[in-house]
N, C-alpha and C. Protein backbone atom coordinates (compact mmCIF):
# COMPACT_ATOMS: atom_id res chain seq x y z
N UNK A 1 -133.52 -14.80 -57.63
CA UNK A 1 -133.64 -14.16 -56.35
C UNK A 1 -134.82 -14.78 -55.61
N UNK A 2 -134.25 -15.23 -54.14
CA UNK A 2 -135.71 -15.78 -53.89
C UNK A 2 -136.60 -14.87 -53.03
N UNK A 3 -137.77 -15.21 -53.35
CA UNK A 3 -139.05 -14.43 -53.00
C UNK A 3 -138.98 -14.22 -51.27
N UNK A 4 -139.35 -13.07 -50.58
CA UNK A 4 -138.96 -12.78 -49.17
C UNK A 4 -140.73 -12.68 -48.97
N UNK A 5 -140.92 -13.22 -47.51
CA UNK A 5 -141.97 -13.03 -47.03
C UNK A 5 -142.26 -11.96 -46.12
N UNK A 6 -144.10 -11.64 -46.04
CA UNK A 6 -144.17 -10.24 -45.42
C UNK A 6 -143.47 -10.05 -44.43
N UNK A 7 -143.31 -11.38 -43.66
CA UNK A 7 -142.70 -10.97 -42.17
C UNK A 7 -141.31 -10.68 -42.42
N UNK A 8 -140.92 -11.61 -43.18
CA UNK A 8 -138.84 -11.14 -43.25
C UNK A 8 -138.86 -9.90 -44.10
N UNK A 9 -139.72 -9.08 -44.95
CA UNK A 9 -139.70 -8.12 -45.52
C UNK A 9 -139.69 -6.77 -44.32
N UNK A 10 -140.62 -6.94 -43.53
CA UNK A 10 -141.11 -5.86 -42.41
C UNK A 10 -139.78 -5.99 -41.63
N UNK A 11 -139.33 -6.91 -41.46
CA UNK A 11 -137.95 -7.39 -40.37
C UNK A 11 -136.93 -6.52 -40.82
N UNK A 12 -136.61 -6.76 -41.90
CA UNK A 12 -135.73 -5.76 -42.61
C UNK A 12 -135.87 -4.55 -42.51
N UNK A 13 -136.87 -3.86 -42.82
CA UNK A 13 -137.14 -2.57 -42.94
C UNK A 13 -136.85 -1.83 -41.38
N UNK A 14 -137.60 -2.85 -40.77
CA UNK A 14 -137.34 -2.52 -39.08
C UNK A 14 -136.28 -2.37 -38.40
N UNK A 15 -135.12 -3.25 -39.06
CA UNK A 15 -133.47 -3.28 -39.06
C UNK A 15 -133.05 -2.43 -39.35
N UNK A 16 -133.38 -1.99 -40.40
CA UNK A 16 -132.74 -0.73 -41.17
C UNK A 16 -133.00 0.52 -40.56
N UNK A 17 -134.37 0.39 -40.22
CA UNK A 17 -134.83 2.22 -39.38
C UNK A 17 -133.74 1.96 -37.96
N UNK A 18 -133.87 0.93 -37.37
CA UNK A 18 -132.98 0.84 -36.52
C UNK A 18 -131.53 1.01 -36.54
N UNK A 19 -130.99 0.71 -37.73
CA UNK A 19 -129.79 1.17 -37.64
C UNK A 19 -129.74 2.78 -38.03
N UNK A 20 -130.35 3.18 -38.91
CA UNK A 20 -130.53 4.72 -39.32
C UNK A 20 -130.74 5.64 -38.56
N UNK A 21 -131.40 5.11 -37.67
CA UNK A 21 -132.59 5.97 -36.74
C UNK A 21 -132.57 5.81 -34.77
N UNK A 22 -130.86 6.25 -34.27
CA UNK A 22 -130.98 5.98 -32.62
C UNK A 22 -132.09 6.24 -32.07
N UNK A 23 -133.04 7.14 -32.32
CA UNK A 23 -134.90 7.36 -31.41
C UNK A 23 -135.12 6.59 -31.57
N UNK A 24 -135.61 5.86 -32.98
CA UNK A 24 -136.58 4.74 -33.24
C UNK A 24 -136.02 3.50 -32.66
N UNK A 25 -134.16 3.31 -32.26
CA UNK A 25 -133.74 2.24 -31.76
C UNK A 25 -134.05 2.16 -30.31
N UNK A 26 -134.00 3.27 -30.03
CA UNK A 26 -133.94 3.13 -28.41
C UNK A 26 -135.39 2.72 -28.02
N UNK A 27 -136.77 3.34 -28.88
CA UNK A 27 -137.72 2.89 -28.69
C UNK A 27 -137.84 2.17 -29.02
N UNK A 28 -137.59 1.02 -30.12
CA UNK A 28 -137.76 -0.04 -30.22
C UNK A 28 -137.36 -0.94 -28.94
N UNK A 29 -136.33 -0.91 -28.85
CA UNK A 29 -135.86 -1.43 -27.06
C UNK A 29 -136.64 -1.18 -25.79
N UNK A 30 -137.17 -0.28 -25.84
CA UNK A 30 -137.78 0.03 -24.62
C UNK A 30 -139.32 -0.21 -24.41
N UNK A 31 -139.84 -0.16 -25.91
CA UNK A 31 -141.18 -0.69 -25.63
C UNK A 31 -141.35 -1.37 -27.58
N UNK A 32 -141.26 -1.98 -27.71
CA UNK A 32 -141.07 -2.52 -29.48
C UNK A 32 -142.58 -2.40 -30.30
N UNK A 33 -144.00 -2.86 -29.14
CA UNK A 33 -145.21 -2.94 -29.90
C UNK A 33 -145.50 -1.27 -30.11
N UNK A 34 -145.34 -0.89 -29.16
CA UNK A 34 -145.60 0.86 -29.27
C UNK A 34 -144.98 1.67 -30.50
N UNK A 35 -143.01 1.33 -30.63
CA UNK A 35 -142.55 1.16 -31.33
C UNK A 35 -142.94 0.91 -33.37
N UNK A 36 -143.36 0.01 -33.41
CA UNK A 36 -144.20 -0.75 -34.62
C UNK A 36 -145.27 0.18 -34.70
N UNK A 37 -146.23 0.46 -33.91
CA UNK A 37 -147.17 0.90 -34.45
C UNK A 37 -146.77 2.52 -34.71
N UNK A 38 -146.15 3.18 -34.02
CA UNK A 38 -146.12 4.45 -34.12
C UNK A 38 -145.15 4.67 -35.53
N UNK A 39 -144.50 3.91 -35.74
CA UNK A 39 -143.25 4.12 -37.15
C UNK A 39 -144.08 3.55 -38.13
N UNK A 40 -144.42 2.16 -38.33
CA UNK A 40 -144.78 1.24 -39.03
C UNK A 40 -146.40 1.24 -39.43
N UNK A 41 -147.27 1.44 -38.53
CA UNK A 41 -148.51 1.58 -38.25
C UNK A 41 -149.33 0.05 -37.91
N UNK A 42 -148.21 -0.66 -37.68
CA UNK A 42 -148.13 -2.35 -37.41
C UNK A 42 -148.64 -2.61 -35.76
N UNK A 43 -150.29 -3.03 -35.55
CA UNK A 43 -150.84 -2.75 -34.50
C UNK A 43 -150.95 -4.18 -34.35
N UNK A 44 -149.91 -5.04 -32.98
CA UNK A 44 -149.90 -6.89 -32.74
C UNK A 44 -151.46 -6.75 -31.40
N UNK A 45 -152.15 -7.96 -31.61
CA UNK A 45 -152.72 -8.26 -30.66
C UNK A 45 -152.07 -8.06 -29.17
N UNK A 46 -152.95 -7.52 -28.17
CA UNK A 46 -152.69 -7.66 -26.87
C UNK A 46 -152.14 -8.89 -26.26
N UNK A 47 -152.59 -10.02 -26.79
CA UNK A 47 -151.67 -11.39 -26.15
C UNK A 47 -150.46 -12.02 -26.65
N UNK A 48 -149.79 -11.18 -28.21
CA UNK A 48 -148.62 -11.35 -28.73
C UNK A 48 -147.45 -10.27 -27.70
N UNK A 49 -146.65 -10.85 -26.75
CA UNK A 49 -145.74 -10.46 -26.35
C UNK A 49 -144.17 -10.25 -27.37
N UNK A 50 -143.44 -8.91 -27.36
CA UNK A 50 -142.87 -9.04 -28.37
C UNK A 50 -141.61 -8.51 -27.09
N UNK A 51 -140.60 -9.11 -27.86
CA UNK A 51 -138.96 -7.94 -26.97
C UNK A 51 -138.17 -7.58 -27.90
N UNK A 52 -137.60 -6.68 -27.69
CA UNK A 52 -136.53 -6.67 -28.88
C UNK A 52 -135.01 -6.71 -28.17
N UNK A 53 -134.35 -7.35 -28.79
CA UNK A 53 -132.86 -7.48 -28.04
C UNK A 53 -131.92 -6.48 -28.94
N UNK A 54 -130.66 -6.59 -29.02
CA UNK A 54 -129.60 -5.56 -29.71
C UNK A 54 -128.25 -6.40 -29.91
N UNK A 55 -128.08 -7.15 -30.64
CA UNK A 55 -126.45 -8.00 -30.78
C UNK A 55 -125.56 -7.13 -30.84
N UNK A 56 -124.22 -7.52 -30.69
CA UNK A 56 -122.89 -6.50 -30.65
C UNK A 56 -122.16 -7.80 -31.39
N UNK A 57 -121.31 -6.99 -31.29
CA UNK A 57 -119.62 -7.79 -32.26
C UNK A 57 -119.72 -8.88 -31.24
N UNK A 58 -119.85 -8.86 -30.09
CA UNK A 58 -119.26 -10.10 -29.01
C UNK A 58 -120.35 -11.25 -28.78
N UNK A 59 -122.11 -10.07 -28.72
CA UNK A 59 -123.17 -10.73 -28.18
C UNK A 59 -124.30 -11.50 -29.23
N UNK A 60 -124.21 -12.47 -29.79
CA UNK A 60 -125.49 -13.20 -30.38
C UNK A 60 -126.48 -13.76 -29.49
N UNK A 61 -127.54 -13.71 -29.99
CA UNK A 61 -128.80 -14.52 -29.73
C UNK A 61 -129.44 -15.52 -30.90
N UNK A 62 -129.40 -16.67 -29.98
CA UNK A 62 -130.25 -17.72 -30.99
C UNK A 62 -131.62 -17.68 -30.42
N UNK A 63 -132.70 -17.51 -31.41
CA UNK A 63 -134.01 -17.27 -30.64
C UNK A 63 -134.69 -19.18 -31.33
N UNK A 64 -135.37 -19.72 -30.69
CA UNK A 64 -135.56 -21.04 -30.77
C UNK A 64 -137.29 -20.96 -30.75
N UNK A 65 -137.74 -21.15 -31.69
CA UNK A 65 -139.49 -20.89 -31.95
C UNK A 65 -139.65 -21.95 -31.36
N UNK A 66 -141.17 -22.05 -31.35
CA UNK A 66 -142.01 -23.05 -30.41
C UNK A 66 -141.98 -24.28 -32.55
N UNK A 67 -142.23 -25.66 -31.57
CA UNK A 67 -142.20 -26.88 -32.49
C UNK A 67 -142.91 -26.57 -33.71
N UNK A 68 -143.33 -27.16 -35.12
CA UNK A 68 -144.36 -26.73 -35.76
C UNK A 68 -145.69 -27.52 -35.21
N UNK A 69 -145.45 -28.57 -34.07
CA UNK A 69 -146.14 -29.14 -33.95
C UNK A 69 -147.16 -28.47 -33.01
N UNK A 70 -146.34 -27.41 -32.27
CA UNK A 70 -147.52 -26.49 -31.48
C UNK A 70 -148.12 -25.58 -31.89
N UNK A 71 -147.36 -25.29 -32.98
CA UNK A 71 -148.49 -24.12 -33.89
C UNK A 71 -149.68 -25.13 -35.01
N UNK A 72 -148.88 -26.19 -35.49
CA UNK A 72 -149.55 -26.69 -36.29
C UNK A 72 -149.80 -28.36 -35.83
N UNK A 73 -151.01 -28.79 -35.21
CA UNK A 73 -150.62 -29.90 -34.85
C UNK A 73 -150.69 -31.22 -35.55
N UNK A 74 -150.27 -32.62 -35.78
CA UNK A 74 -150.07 -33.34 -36.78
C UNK A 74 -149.45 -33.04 -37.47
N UNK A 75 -148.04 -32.44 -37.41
CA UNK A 75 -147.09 -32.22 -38.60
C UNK A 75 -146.27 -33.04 -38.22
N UNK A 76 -145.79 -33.57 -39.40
CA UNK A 76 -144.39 -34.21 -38.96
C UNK A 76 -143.01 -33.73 -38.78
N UNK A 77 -142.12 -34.45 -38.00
CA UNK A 77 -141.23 -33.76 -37.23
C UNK A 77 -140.04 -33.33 -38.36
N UNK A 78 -139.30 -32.19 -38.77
CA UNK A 78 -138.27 -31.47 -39.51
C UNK A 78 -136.93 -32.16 -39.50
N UNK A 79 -137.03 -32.72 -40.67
CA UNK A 79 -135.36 -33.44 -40.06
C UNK A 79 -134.32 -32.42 -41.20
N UNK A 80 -133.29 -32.22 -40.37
CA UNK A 80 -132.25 -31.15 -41.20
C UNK A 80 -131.06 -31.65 -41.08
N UNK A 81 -129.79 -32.05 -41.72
CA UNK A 81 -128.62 -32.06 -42.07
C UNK A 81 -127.54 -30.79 -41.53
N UNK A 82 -127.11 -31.08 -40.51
CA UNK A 82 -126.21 -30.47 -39.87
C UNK A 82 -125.35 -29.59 -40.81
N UNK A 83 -125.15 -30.43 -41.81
CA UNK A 83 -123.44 -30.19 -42.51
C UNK A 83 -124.45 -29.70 -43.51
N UNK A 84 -125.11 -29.79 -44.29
CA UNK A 84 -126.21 -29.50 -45.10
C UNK A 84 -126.51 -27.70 -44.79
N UNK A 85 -126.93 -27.31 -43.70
CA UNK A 85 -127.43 -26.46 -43.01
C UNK A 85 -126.27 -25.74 -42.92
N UNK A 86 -125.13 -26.10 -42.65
CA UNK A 86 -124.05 -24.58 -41.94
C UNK A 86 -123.07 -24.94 -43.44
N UNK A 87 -123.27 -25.92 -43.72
CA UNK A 87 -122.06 -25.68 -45.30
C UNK A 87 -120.76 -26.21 -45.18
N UNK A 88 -120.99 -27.14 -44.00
CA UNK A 88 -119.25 -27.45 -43.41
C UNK A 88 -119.21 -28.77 -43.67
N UNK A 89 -120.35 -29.53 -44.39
CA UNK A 89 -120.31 -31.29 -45.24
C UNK A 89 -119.47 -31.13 -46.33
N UNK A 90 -119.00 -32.02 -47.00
CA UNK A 90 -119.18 -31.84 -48.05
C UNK A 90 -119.70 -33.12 -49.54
C-alpha cells in the first residue's frame, strides 16, 4: 500500500465530510478557508488563495499547478510517457 501524504490525506477527509455533510459542502463552496478552519481547525496564510469547485457526472476539472521550476528553482524539467501515464501503451 503506498504511503499517502499529509496533504492527499487531509484531501480525502475533506471529500468525504463533503460528501456526508451538505452544510459543510455548501460552505466549503462558498467560502473554503473559513470552511477548513472551522471543521478541520486548518488555519492557510492570508496570501494562499484557495476555491473550491464541485464536479458532476458531465463536469471535470483539470487543475494545472504552477512548473516545479517556480516553486523550486533549478529543477529539471519532468518528462512523462503519455501511454505510460494513462495505461493506453503497451
Amino acid at each position: 500500500m503506498a504511503v499517502k501524504t499529509t496533504e492527499a490525506l487531509i484531501k480525502t477527509q475533506v471529500i468525504q465530510k463533503a460528501w456526508e455533510d451538505p452544510a459543510f459542502r455548501a460552505s466549503l463552496l462558498a467560502d473554503p478557508k473559513s470552511a477548513l478552519r472551522e471543521t478541520f481547525g486548518i488555519e492557510l496564510p492570508d496570501h494562499i488563495r484557495l476555491t473550491a469547485v464541485e464536479e458532476s457526472a458531465n463536469d471535470f476539472f483539470l487543475v494545472i499547478p504552477p512548473p516545479p521550476s517556480a516553486i523550486l528553482p533549478n529543477t529539471e524539467r519532468l518528462v512523462i510517457e503519455p501511454a505510460a501515464m494513462w495505461g493506453t501503451g503497451g
